[in-house]
C-alpha atoms as a PDB file:
ATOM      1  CA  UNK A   1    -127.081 -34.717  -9.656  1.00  0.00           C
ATOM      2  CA  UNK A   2    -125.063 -32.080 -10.009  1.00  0.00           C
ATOM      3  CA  UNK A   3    -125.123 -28.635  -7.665  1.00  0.00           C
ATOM      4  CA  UNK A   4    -123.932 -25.833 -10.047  1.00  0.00           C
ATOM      5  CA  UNK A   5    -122.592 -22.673  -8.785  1.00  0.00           C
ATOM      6  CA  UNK A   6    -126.133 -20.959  -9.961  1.00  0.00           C
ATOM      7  CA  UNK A   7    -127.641 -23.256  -7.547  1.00  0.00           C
ATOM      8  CA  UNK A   8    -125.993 -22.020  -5.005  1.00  0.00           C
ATOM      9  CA  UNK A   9    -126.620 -18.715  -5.352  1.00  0.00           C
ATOM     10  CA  UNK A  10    -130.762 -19.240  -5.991  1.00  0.00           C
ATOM     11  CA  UNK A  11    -130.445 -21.172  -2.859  1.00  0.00           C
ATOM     12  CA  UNK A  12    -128.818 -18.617  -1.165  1.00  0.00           C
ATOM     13  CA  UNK A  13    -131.112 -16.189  -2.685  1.00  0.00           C
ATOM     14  CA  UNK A  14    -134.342 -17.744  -1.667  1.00  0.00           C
ATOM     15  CA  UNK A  15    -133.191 -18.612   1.590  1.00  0.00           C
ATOM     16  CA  UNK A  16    -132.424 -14.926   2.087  1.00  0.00           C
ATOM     17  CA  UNK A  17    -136.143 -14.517   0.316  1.00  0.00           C
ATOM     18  CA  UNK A  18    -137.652 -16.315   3.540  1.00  0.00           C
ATOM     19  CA  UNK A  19    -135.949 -14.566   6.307  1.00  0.00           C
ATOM     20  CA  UNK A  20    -137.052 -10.839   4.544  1.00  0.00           C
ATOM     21  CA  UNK A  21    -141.182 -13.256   4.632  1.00  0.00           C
ATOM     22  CA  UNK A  22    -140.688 -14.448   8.455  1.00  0.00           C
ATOM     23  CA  UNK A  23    -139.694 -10.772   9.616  1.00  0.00           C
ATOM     24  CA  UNK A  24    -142.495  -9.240   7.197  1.00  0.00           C
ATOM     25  CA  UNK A  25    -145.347 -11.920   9.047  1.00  0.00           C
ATOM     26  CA  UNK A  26    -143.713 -11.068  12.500  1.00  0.00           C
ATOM     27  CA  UNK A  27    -144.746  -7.688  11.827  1.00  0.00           C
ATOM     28  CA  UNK A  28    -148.238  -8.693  10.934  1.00  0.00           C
ATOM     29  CA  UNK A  29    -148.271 -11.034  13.574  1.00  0.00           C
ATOM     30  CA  UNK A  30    -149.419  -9.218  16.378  1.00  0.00           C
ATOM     31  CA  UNK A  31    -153.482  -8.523  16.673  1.00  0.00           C
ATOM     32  CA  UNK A  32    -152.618  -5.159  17.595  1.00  0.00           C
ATOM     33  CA  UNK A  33    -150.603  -4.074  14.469  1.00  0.00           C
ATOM     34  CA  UNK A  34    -152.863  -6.102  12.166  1.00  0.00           C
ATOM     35  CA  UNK A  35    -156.110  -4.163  13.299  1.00  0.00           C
ATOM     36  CA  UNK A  36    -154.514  -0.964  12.768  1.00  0.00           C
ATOM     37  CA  UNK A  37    -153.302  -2.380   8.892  1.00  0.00           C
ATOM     38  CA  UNK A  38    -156.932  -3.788   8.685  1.00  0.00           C
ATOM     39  CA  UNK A  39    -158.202  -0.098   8.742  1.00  0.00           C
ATOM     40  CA  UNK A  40    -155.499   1.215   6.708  1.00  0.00           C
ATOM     41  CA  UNK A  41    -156.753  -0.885   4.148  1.00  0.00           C
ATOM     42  CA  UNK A  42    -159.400   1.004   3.592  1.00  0.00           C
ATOM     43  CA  UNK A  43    -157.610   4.467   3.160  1.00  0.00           C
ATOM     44  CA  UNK A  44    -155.653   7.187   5.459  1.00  0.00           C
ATOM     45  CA  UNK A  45    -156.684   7.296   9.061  1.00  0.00           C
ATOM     46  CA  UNK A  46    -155.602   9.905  11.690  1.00  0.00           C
ATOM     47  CA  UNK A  47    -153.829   8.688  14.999  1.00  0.00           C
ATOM     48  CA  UNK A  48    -156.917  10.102  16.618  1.00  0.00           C
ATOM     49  CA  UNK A  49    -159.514   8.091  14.231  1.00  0.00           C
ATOM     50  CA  UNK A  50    -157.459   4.495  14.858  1.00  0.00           C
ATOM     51  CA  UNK A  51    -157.425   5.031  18.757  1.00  0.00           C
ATOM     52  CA  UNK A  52    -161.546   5.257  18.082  1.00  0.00           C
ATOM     53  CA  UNK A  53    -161.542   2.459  15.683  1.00  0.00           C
ATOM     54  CA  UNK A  54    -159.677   0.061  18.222  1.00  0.00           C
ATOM     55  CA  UNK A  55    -161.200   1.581  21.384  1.00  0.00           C
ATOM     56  CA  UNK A  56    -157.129   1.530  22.171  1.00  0.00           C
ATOM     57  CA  UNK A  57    -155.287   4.664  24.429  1.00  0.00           C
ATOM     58  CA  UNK A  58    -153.541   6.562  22.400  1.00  0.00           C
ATOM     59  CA  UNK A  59    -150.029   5.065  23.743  1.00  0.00           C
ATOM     60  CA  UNK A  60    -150.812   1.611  22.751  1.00  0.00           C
ATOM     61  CA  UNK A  61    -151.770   3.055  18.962  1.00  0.00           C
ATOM     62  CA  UNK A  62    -148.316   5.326  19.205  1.00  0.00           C
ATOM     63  CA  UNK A  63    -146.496   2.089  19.879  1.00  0.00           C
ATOM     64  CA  UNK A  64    -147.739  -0.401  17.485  1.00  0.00           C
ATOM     65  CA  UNK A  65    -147.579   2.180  14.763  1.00  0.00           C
ATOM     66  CA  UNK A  66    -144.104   3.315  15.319  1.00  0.00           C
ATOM     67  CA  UNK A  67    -143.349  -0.780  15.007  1.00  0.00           C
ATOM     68  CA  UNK A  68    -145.203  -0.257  11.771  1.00  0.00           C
ATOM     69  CA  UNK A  69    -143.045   2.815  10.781  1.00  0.00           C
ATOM     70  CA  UNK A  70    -140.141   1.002  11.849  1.00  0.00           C
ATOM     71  CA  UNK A  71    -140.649  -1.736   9.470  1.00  0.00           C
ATOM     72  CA  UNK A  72    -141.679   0.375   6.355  1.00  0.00           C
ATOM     73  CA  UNK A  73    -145.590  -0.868   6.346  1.00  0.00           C
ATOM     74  CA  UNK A  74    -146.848   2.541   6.914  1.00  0.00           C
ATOM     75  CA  UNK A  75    -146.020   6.492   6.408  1.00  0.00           C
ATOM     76  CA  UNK A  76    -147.313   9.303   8.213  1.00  0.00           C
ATOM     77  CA  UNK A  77    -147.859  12.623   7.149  1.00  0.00           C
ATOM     78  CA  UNK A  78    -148.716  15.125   9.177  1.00  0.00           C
ATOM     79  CA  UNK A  79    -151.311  17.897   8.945  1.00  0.00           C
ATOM     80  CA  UNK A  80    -151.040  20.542  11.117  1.00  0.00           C
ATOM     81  CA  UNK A  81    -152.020  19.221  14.584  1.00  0.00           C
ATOM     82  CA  UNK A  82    -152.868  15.582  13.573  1.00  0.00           C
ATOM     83  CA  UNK A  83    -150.612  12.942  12.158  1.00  0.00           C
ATOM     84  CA  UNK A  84    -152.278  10.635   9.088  1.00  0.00           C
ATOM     85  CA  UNK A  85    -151.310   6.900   8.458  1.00  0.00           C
ATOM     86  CA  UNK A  86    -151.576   5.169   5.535  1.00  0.00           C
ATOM     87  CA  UNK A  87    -150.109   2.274   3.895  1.00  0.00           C
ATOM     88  CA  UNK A  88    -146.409   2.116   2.332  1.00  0.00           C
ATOM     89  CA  UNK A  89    -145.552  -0.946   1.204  1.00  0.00           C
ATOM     90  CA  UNK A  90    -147.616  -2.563  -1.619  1.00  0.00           C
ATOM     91  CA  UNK A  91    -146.749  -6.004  -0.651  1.00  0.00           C
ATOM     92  CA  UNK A  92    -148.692  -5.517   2.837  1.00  0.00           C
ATOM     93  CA  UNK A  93    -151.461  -3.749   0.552  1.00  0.00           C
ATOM     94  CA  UNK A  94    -151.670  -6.961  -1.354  1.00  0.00           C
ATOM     95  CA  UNK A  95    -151.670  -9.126   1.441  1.00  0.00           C
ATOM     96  CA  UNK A  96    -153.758  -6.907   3.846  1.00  0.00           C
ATOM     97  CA  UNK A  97    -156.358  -7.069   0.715  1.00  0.00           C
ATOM     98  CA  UNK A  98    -156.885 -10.653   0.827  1.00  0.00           C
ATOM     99  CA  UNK A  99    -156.859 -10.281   4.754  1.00  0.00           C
ATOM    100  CA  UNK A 100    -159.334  -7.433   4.653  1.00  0.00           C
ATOM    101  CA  UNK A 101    -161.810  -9.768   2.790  1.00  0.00           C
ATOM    102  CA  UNK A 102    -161.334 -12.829   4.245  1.00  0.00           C
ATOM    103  CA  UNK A 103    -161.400 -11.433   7.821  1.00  0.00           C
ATOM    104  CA  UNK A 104    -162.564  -7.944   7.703  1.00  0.00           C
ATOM    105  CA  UNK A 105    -164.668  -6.955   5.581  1.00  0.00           C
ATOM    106  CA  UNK A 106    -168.506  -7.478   6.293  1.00  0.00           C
ATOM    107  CA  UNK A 107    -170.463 -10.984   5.176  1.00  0.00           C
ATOM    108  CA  UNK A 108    -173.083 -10.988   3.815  1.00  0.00           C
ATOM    109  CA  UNK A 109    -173.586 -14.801   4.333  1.00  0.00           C
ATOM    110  CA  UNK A 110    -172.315 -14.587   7.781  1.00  0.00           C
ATOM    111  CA  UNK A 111    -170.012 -17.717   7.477  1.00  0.00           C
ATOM    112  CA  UNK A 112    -166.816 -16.267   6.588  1.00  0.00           C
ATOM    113  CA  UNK A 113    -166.699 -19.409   4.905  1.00  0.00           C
ATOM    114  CA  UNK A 114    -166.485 -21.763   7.608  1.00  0.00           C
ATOM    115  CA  UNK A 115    -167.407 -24.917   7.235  1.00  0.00           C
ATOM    116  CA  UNK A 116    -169.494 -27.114   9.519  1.00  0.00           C
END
């Protein structure tokens, strides 16, 4: 078989395709940053309302959302005083969706669909 040039470069392109996927789950890969994405899910929060939410000091939040920040998964805006997050990237919307109710959002069954 023959490797043609346009191989080459959808290799290359798909192997440059996984390292952008392994740094986006590293993000999401922390419990901490994924609760705070978990409730953004479900609209704008204040910095104030997500220290409440994860029972978290307000340093911890500050941290894990200026990782967030940092890797373009969330924007603030600010509003006088207080400081609102919300999502900014619609692949993490997307994903954080299926998260959100596979994970998150209440069960009515109670099983999350475990088996057993």
């Amino acid at each position: 078989m023959l490797i043609t040039e346009r191989d080459h470069a959808d290799m290359a392109q798909m192997h440059q395709n996984a390292t952008e996927a392994a740094e986006f789950l590293r993000a999401l890969g922390h419990d901490g940053r994924l609760m705070i994405l978990c409730h953004l899910v479900t609209g704008e929060k204040s910095v104030s309302e997500l220290e409440a939410l994860l029972g978290a000091r307000q340093a911890a939040v500050s941290q894990q959302l200026a990782r967030l920040r940092h890797e373009g998964l969330v924007r603030a805006r600010r509003d006088g005083k207080a400081i609102f997050y919300s999502l900014a990237d619609a692949r993490a919307e997307r994903l954080l969706g299926l998260l959100y109710e596979m994970f998150c959002a209440p069960d009515p069954q109670g099983d999350r669909g475990h088996k057993g």
